[in-house]
Protein backbone atom coordinates (compact mmCIF):
# COMPACT_ATOMS: atom_id res chain seq x y z
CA UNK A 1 21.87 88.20 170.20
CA UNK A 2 23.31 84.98 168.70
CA UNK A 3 22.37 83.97 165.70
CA UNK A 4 22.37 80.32 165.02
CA UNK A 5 23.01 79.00 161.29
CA UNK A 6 19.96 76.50 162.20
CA UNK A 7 18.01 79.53 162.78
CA UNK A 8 18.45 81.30 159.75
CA UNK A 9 15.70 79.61 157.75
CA UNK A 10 13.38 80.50 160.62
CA UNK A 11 14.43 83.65 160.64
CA UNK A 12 13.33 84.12 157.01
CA UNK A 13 16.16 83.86 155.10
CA UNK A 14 18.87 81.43 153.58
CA UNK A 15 22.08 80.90 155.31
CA UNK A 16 23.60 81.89 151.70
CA UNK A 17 22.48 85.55 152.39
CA UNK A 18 25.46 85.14 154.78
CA UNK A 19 27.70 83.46 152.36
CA UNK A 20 27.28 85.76 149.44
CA UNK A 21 28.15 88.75 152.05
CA UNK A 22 30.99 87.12 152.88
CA UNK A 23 31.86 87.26 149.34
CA UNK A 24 31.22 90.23 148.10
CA UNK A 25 33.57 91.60 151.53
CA UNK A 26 36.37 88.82 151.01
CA UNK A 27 36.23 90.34 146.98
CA UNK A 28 36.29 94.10 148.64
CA UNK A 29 39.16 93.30 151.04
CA UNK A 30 41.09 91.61 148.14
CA UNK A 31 40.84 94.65 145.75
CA UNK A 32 41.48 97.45 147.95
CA UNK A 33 44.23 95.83 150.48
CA UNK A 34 46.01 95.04 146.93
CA UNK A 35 45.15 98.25 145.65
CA UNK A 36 46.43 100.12 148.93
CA UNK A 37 49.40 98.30 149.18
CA UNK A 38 50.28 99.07 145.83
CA UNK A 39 50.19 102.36 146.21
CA UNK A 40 52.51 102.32 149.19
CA UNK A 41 54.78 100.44 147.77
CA UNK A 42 55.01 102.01 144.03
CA UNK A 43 54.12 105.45 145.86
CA UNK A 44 56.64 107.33 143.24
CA UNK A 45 55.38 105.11 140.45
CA UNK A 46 51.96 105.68 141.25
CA UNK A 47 51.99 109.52 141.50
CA UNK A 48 53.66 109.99 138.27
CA UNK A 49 50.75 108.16 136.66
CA UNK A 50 48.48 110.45 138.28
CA UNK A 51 50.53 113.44 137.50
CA UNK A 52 49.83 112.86 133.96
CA UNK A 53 46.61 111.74 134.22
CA UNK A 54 45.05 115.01 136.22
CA UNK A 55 47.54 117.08 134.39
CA UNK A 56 44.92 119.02 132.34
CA UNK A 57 42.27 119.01 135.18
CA UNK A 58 41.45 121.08 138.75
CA UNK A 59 43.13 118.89 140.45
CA UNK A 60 46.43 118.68 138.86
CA UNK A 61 48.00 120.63 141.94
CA UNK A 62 46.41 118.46 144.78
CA UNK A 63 48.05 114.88 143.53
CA UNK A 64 50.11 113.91 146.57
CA UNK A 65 47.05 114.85 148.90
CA UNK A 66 44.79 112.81 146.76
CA UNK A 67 46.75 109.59 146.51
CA UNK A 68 47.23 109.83 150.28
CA UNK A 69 44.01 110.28 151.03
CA UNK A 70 42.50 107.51 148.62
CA UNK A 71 45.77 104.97 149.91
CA UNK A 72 44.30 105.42 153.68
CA UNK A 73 40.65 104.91 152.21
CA UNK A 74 41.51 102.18 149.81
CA UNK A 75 43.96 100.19 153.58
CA UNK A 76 40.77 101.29 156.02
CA UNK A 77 38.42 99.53 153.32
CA UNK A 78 40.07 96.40 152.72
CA UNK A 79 41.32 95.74 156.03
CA UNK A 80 37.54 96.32 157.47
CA UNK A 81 36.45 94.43 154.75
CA UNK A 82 38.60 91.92 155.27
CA UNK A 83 37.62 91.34 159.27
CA UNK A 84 33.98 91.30 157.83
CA UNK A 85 34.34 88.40 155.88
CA UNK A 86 35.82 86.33 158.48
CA UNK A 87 33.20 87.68 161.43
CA UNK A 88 30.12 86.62 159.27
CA UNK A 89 32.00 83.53 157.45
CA UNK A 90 32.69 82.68 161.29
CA UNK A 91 30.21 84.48 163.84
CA UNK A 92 27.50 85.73 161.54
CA UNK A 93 28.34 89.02 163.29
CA UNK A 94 27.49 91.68 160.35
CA UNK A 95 29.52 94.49 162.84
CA UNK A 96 32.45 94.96 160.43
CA UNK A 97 30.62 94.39 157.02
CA UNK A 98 28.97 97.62 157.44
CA UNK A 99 32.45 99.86 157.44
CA UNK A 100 34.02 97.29 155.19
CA UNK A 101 30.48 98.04 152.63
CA UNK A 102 31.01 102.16 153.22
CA UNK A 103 34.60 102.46 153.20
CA UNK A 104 34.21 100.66 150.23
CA UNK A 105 31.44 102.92 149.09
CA UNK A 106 32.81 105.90 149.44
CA UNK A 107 36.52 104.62 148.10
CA UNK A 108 34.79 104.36 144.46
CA UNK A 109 33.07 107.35 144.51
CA UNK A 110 36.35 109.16 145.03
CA UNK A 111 37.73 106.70 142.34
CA UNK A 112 35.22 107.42 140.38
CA UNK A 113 35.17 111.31 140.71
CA UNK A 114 38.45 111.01 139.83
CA UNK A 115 38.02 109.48 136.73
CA UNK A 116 35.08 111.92 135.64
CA UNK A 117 37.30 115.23 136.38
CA UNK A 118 40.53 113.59 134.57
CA UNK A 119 37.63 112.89 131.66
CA UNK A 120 38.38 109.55 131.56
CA UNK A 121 35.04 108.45 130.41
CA UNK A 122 35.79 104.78 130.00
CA UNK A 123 37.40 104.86 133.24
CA UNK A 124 34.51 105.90 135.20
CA UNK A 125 32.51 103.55 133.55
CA UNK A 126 34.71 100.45 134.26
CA UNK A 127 34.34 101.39 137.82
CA UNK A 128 30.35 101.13 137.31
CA UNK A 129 29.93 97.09 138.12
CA UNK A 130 32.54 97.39 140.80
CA UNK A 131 30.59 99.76 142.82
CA UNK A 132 27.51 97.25 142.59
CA UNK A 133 29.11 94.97 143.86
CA UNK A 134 29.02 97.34 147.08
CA UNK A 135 25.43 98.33 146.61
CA UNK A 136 24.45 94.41 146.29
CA UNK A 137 26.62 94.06 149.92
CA UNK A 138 24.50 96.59 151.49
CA UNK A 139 21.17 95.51 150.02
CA UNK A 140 22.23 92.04 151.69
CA UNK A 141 23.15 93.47 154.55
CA UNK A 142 19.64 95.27 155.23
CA UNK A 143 17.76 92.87 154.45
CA UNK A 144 20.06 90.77 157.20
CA UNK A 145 19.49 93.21 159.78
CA UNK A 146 16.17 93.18 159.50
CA UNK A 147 15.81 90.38 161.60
């Protein structure tokens, strides 16, 4: 069904629902497409940070799988993220906020896991408002598809 930006206050809500989820996935897609990118194009740099940082922790022997895994999570997140911006900014179509919102989800929870096993305390914790940033996109985005 199309949704019409007259219809919106009809509808129940504020055409700024839509604009603040646009935000919050244009902010997402920025972070994580940067983020990504860095890490495929500082790969060496990159792991030796990591080397040292999970040097004294279970995963000291799984580094290259990690960062691999995390760069594919981190690209999959912004780029969805990215194409969910623009398709609600343009369409109101929610579709591609919902990957963009759990591919960004689950991208700091392995961020953050990281952080917690590398006991980097002050890490984690920076990592805290980031991640509700995502949980304030997906409240939005209920609350959206409730209608």
């Amino acid at each position: 069904m199309l949704l019409l930006i007259a219809d919106l206050p009809e509808k129940g809500f504020s055409p700024f629902l839509f604009l603040t989820l646009s935000f919050i996935l244009a902010f997402l897609a920025i972070l994580f497409l940067q983020s990504g990118i860095d890490k495929l194009t500082d790969y060496k740099g990159n792991r030796e940070w990591l080397n040292g940082h999970f040097a004294n922790s279970p995963f000291k022997n799984m580094v290259g799988l990690l960062l691999g895994t995390l760069t594919l999570l981190e690209m999959a997140a912004g780029i969805t993220s990215a194409a969910g911006a623009v398709l609600v900014m343009v369409t109101f179509n929610l579709g591609w906020s919902i990957p963009g919102l759990l591919l960004s989800g689950v991208s700091f929870l392995a961020l953050f896991l990281g952080q917690r096993i590398a006991k980097d305390y002050p890490g984690a914790a920076s990592l805290v408002p980031y991640y509700m940033v995502v949980v304030v996109g997906l409240a939005i985005l209920a609350f959206a598809r409730a209608f």
